[in-house]
Protein backbone atom coordinates (compact mmCIF):
# COMPACT_ATOMS: atom_id res chain seq x y z
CA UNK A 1 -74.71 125.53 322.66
CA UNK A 2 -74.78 125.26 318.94
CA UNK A 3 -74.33 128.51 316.85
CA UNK A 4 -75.84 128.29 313.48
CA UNK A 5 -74.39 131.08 310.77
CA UNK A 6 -76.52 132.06 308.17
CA UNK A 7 -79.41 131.74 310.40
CA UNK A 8 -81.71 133.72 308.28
CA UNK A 9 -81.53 131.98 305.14
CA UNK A 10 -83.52 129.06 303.89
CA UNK A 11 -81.20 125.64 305.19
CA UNK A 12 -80.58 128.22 308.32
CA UNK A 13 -83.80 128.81 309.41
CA UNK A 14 -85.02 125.89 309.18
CA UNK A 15 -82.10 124.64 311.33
CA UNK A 16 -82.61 126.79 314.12
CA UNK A 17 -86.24 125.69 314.12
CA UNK A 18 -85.02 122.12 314.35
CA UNK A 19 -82.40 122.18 317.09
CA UNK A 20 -85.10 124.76 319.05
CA UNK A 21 -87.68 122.15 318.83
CA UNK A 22 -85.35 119.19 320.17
CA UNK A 23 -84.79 121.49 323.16
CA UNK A 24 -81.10 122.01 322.62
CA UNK A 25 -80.09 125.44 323.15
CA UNK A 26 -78.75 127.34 319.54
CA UNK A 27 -77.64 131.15 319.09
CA UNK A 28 -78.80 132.21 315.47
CA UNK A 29 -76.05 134.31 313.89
CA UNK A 30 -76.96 136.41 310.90
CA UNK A 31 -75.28 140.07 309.68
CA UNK A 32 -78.81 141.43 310.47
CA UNK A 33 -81.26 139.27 312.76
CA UNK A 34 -83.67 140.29 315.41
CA UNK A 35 -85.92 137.84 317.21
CA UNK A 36 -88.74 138.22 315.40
CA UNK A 37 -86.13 136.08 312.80
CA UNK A 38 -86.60 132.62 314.83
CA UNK A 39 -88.29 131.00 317.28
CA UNK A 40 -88.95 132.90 320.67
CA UNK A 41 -86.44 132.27 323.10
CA UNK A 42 -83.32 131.49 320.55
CA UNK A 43 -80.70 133.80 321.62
CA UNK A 44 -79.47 135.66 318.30
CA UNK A 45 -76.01 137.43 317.57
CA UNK A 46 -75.58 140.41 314.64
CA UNK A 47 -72.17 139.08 313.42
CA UNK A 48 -70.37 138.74 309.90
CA UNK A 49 -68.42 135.75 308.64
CA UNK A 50 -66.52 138.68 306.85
CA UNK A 51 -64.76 140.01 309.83
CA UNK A 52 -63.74 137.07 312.35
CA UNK A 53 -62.45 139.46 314.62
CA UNK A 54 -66.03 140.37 316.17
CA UNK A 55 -67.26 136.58 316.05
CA UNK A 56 -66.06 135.85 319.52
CA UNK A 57 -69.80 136.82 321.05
CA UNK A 58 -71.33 134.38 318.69
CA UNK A 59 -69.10 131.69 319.56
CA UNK A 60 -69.55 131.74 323.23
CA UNK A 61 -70.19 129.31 325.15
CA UNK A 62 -70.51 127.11 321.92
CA UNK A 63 -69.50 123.07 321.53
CA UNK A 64 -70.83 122.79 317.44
CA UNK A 65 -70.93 125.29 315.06
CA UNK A 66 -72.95 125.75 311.24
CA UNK A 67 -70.87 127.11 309.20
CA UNK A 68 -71.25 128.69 305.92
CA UNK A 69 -69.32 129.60 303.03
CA UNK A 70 -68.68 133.43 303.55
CA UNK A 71 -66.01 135.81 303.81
CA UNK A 72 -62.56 135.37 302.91
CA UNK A 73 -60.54 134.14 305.91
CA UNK A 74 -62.09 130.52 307.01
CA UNK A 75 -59.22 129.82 308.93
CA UNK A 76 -60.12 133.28 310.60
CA UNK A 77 -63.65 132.08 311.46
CA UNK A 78 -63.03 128.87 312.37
CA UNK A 79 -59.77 130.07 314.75
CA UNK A 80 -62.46 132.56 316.35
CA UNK A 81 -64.54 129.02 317.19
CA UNK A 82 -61.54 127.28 318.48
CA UNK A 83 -61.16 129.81 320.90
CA UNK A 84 -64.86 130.04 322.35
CA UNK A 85 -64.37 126.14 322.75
CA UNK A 86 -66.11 125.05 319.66
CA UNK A 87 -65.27 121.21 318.98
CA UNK A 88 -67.53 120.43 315.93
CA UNK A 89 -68.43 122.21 312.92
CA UNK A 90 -70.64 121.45 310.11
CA UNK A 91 -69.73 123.13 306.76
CA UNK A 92 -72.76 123.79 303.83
CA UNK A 93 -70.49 123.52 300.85
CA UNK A 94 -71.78 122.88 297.19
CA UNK A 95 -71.60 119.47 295.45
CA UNK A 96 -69.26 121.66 292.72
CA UNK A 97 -66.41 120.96 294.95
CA UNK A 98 -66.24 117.56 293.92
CA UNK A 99 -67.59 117.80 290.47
CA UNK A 100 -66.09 120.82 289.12
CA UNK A 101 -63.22 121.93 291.55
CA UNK A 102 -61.41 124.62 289.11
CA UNK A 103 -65.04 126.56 289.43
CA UNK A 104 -65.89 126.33 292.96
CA UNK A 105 -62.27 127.09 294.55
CA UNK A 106 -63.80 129.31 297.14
CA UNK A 107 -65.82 126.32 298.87
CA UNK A 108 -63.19 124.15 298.46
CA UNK A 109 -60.52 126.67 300.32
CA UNK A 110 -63.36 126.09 303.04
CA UNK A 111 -63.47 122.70 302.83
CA UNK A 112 -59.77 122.61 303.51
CA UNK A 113 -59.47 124.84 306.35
CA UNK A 114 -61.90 123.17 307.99
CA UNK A 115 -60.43 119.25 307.13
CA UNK A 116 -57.26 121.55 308.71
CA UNK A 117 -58.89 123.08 311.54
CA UNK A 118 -58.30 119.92 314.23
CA UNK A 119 -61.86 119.98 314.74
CA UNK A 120 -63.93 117.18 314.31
CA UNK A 121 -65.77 118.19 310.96
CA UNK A 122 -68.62 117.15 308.55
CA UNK A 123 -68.97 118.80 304.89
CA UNK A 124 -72.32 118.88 303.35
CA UNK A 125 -71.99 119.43 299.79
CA UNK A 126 -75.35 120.61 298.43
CA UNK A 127 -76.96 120.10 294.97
CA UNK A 128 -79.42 122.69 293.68
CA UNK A 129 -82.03 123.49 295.97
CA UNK A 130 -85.43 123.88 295.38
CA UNK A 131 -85.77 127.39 296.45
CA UNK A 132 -84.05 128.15 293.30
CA UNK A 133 -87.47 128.27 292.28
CA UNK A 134 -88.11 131.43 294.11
CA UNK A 135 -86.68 133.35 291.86
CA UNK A 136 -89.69 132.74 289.78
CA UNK A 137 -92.12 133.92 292.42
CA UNK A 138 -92.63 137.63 291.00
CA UNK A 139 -93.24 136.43 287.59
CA UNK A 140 -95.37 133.51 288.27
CA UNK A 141 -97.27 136.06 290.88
CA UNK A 142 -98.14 138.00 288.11
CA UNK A 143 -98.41 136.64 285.04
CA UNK A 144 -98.23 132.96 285.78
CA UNK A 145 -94.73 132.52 283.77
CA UNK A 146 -91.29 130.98 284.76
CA UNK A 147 -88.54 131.38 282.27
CA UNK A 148 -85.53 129.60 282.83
CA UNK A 149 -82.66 128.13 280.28
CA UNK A 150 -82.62 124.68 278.96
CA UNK A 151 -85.95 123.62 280.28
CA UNK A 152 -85.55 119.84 279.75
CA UNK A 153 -82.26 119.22 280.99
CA UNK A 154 -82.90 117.52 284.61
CA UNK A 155 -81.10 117.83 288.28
CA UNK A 156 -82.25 115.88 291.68
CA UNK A 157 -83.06 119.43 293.83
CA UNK A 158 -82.82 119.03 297.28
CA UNK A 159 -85.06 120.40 300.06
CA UNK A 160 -83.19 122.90 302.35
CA UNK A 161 -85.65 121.14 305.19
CA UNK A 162 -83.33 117.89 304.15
CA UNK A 163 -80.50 119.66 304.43
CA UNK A 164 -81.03 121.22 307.77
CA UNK A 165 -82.36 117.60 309.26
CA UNK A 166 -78.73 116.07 307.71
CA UNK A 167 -76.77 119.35 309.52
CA UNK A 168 -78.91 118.52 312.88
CA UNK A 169 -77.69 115.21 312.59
CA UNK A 170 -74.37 115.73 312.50
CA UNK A 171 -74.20 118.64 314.88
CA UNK A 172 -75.92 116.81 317.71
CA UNK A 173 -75.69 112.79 316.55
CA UNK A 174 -72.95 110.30 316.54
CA UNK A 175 -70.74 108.82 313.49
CA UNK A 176 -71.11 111.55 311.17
CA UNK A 177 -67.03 112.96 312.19
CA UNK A 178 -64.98 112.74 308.97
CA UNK A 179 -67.83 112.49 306.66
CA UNK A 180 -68.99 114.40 303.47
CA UNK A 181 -72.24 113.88 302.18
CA UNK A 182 -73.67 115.18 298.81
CA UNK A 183 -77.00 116.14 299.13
CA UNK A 184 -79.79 116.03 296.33
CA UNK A 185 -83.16 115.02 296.09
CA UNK A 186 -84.94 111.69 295.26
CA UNK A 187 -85.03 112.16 291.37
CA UNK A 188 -84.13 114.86 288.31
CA UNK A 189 -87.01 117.43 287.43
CA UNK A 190 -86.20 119.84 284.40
CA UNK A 191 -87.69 123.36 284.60
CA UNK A 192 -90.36 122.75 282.70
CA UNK A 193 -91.30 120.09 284.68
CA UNK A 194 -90.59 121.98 288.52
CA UNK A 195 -93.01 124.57 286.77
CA UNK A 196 -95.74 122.40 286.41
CA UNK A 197 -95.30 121.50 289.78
CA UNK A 198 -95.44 124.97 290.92
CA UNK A 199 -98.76 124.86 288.39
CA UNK A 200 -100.59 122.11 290.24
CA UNK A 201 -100.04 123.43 293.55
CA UNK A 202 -102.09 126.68 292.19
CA UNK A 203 -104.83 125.02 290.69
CA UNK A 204 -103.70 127.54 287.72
CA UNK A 205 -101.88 126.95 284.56
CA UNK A 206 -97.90 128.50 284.80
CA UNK A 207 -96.50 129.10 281.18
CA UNK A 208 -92.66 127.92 280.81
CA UNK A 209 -90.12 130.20 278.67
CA UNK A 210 -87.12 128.72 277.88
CA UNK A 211 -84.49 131.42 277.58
CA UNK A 212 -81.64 131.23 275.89
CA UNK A 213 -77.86 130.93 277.40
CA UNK A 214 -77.26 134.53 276.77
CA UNK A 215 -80.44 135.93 278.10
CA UNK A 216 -80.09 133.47 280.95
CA UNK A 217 -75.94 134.53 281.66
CA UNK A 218 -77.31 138.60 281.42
CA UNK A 219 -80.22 137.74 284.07
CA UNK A 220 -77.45 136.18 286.59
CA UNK A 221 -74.78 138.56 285.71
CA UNK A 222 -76.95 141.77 287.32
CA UNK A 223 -76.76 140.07 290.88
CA UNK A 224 -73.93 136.92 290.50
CA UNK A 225 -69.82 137.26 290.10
CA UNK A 226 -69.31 136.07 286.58
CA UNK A 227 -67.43 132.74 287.55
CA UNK A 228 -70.27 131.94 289.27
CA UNK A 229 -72.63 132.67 286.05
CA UNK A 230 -70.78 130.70 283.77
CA UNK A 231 -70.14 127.51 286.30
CA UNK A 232 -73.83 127.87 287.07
CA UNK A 233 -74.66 127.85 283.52
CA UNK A 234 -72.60 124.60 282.63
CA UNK A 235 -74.15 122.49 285.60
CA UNK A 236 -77.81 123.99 284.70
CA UNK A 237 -77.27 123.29 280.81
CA UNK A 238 -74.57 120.46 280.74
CA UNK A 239 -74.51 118.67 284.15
CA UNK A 240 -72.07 115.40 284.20
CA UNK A 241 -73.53 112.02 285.17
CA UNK A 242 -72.89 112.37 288.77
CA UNK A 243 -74.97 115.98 288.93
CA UNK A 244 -77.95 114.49 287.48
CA UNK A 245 -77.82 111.23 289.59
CA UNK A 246 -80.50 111.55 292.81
CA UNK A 247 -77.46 110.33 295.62
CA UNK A 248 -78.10 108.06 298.49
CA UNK A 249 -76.54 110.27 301.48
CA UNK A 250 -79.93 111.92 302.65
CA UNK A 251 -81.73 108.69 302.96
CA UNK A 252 -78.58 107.41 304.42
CA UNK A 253 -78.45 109.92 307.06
CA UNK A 254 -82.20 110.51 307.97
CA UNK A 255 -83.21 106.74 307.57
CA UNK A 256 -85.85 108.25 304.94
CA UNK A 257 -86.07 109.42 301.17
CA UNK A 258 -85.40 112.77 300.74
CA UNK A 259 -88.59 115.12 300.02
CA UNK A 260 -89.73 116.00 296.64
CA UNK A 261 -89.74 119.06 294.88
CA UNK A 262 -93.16 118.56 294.26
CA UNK A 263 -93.92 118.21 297.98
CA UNK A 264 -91.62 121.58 298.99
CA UNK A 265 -93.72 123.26 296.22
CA UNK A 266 -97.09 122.28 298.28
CA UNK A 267 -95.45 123.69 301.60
CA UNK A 268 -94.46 127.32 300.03
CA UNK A 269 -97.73 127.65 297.33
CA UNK A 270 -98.44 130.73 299.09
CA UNK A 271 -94.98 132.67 297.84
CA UNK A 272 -96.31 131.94 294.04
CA UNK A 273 -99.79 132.78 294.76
């Protein structure tokens, strides 16, 4: 059995969907999931990372386990696996940890626990991903505009697709133990240019607004904890060499370049439209 956490969200999902259609058996775990959330037949668990205590159901019977970065206690969660018999795990964890560490302490307490945990383990530390651009689906729904802050400083998005096809990999494959891979996408696109993407897939011009820091830091502040903001903020607006470099570990996994953002703008038009 493999348990996938965070079923619901966007490298989740498309996880489940993955394992489900390489027959292996998967229980999608989500604070609020029905079935109508995955693919008929997936066996699905109400649980929260927050409170390890009730995670035994979603753990049983389980060999690998998808884990994300919630909650407080990872050595909580990933005790609660060890128990149900888990031997693998697969953390999502945000290339941050390795580029700015004194920001992103809380993935990198996760990455430690589960280095700690006596499980075989594989970290996935993710760049961007291109369903950032979501966030730009009400405005560009209705009034064709994107505004985002410096809109011609560039970063290699990554597909969530590619980074569900990496966690497959090393949930079910061989000679991914002991490894962390950063994840990003084939090349840098600025906002201004992932807008005109997002035009072309329309058919429909999208205006760009560049906003400024401070408009940009209130926008995040209403739904983001302010270290957050502000480490978000320096990677968006001053990224160091190794955030803006398109990194080999997704080709090196999957055998295959990873998909543009161009291409994931094609596959989810309809959410702009």
């Amino acid at each position: 059995m493999y348990v996938v956490t965070g079923a619901t969200g966007n490298v989740g999902r498309a996880l489940v969907r993955r394992l489900d259609d390489a027959a292996l058996p998967v229980t999608a775990v989500a604070r609020r999931i029905t079935g109508a959330d995955v693919p008929e037949g997936v066996r699905t668990v109400a649980a929260d990372l927050a409170e390890p205590a009730g995670l035994g159901p979603a753990f049983d019977g389980a060999e690998a386990l998808f884990l994300l970065v919630a909650g407080e206690d990872p050595h909580g969660v990933l005790g609660a696996a060890k128990t149900a018999g888990v031997r693998r795990v697969v953390l999502l964890s945000s290339q941050g940890v390795g580029t700015r560490p004194q920001a992103y302490e809380h993935p990198a307490r996760f990455e430690r626990a589960v280095r700690e945990s006596g499980l075989d383990w594989t970290v996935l530390r993710s760049g961007g991903m291109a369903t950032n651009a979501f966030a730009w689906a009400g405005s560009v729904r209705t009034r064709r505009e994107a505004a985002a802050p410096f809109g011609d400083v560039g970063l290699p998005f990554v597909d969530p697709d590619d980074v569900a096809a990496v966690a497959a990999a090393a949930l079910h494959g061989e000679g991914h133990a002991g490894a962390t891979y950063t994840l990003t996408g084939p090349a840098a696109t600025t906002p201004r240019e992932r807008a005109a993407a997002i035009a072309a897939a329309l058919g429909e011009p999208v205006r760009f607004t560049e906003q400024t820091r401070e408009e940009a830091h209130t926008q995040m502040a209403a739904f983001m904890p302010l270290p957050v903001v502000e480490g978000t903020l320096a990677i968006l607006g001053e990224p160091t060499e190794e955030e803006r470099r398109a990194g080999p570990d997704v080709e090196r996994v999957l055998g295959r370049a990873p998909g543009t953002f161009a291409g994931w703008v094609r596959r989810n038009a309809a959410a702009f439209r």
